[in-house]
N, C-alpha and C. Protein backbone atom coordinates (compact mmCIF):
# COMPACT_ATOMS: atom_id res chain seq x y z
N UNK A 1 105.97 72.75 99.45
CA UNK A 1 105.97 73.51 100.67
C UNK A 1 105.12 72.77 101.70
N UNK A 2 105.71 72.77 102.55
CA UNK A 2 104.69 72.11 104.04
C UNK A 2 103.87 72.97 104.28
N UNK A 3 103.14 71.91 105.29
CA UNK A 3 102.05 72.97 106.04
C UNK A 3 102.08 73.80 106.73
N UNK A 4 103.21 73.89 107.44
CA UNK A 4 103.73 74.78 108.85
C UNK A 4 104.04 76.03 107.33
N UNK A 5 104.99 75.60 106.45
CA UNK A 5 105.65 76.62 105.72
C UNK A 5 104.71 77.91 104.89
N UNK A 6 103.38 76.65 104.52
CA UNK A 6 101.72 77.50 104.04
C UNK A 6 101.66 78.51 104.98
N UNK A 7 101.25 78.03 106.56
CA UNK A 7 100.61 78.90 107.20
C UNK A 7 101.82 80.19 107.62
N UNK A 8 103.14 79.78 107.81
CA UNK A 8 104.09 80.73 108.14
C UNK A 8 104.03 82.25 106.58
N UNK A 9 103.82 81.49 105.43
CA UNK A 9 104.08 82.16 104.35
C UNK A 9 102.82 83.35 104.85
N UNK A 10 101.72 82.77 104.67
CA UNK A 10 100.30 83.29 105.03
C UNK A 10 100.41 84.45 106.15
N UNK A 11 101.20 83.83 107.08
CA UNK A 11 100.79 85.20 108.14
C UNK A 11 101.55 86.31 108.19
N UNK A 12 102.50 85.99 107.17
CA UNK A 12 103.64 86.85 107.23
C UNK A 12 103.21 87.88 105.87
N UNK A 13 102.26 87.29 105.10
CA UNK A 13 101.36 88.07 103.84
C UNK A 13 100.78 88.99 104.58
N UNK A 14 100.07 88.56 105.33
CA UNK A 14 98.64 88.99 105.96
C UNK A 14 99.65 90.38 106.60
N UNK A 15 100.32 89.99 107.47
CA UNK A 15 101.17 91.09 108.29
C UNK A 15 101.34 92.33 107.48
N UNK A 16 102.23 91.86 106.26
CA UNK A 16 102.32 92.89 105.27
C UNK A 16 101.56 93.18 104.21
N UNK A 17 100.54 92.95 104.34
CA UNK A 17 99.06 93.57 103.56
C UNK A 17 99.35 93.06 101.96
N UNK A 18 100.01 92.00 101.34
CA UNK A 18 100.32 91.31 100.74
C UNK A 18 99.36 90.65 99.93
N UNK A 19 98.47 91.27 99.17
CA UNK A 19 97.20 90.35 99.15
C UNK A 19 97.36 89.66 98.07
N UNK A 20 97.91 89.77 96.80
CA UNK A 20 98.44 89.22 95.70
C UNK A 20 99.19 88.35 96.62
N UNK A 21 100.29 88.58 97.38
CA UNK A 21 100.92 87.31 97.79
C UNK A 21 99.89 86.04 98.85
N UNK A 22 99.05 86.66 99.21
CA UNK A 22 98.18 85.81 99.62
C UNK A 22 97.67 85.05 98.53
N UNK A 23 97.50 85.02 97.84
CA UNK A 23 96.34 84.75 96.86
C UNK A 23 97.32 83.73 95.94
N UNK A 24 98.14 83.95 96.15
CA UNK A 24 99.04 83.03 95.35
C UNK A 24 99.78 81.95 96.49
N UNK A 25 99.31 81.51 97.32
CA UNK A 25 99.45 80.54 98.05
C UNK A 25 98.11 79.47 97.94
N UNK A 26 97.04 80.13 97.46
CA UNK A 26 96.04 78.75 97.24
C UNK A 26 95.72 78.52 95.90
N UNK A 27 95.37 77.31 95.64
CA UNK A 27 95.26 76.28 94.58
C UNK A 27 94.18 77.51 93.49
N UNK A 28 94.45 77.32 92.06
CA UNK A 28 93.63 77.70 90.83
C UNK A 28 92.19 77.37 91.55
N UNK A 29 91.63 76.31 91.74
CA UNK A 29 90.04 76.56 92.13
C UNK A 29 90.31 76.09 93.68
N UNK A 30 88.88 77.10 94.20
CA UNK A 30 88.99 77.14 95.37
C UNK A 30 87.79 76.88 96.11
N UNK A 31 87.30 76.28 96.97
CA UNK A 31 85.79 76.08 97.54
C UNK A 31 85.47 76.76 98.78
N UNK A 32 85.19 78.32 98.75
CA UNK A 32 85.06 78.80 99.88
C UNK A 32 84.54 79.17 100.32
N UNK A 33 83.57 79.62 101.37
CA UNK A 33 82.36 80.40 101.69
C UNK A 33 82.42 80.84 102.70
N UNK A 34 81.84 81.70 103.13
CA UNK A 34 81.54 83.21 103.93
C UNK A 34 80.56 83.24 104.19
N UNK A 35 80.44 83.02 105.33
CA UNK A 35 78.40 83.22 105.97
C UNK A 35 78.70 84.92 106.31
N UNK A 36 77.33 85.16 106.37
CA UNK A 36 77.37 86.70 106.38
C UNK A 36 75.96 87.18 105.82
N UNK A 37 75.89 88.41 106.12
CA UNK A 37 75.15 89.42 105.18
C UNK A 37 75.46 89.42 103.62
N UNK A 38 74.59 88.94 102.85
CA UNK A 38 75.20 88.77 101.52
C UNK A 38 75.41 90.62 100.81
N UNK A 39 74.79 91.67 101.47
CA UNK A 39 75.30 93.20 101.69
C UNK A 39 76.86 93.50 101.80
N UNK A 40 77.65 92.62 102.61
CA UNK A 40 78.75 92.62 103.27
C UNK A 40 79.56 92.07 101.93
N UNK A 41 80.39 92.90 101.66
CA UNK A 41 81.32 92.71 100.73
C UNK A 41 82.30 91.51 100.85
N UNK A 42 82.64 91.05 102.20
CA UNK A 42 83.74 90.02 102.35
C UNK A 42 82.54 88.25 102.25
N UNK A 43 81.25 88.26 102.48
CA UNK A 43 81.08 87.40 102.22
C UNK A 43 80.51 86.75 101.24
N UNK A 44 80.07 85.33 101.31
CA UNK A 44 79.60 84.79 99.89
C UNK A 44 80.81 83.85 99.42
N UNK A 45 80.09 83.19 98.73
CA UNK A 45 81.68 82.05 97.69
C UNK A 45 82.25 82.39 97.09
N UNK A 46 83.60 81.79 96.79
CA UNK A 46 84.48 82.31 96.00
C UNK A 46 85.16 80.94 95.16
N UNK A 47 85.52 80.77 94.08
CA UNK A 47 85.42 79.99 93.88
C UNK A 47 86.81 79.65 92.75
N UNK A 48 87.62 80.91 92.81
CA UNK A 48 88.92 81.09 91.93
C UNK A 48 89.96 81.83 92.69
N UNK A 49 91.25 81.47 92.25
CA UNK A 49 92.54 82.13 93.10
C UNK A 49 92.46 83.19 93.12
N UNK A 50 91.80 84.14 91.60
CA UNK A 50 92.15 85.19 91.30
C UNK A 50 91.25 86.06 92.07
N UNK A 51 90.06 85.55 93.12
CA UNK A 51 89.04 86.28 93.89
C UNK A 51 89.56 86.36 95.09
N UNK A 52 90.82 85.66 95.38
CA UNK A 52 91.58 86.03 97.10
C UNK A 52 92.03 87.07 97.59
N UNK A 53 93.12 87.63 96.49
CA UNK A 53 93.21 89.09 96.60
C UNK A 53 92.37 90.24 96.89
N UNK A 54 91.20 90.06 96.36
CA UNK A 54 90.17 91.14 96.51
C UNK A 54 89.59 90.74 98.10
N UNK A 55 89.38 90.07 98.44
CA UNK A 55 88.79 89.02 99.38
C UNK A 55 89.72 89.85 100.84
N UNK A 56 90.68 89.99 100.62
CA UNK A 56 91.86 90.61 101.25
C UNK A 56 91.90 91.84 101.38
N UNK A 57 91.79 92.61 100.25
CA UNK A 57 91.88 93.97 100.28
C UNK A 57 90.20 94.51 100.87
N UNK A 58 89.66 93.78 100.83
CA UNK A 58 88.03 94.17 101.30
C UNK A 58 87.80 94.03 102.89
N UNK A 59 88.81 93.33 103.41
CA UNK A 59 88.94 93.36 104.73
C UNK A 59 89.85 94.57 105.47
């Protein structure tokens, strides 16, 4: 899948509250971080596919 096709898949997840389908567009390990209030549920690292979904639904 291209890149245009990633981000098209992605917003069209996001649109439809899709968060499993989000989450299954990025790679098994993942390097991500969230500045924030470490209080704040959406931020902090994440560091597996299977933490995107939640990551999603917490927003």
């Amino acid at each position: 899948m291209s890149t245009s096709e990633v981000v098209t898949q992605f917003l069209q997840r996001v649109g439809e509250q899709d968060a499993d389908g989000i989450g299954n567009l990025f790679a098994e390990e993942i390097d991500w971080f969230v500045p924030g209030n470490p209080r704040l549920p959406w931020t902090g690292t994440r560091s597996k596919r299977a933490e995107v979904p939640t990551y999603f639904r917490t927003m």
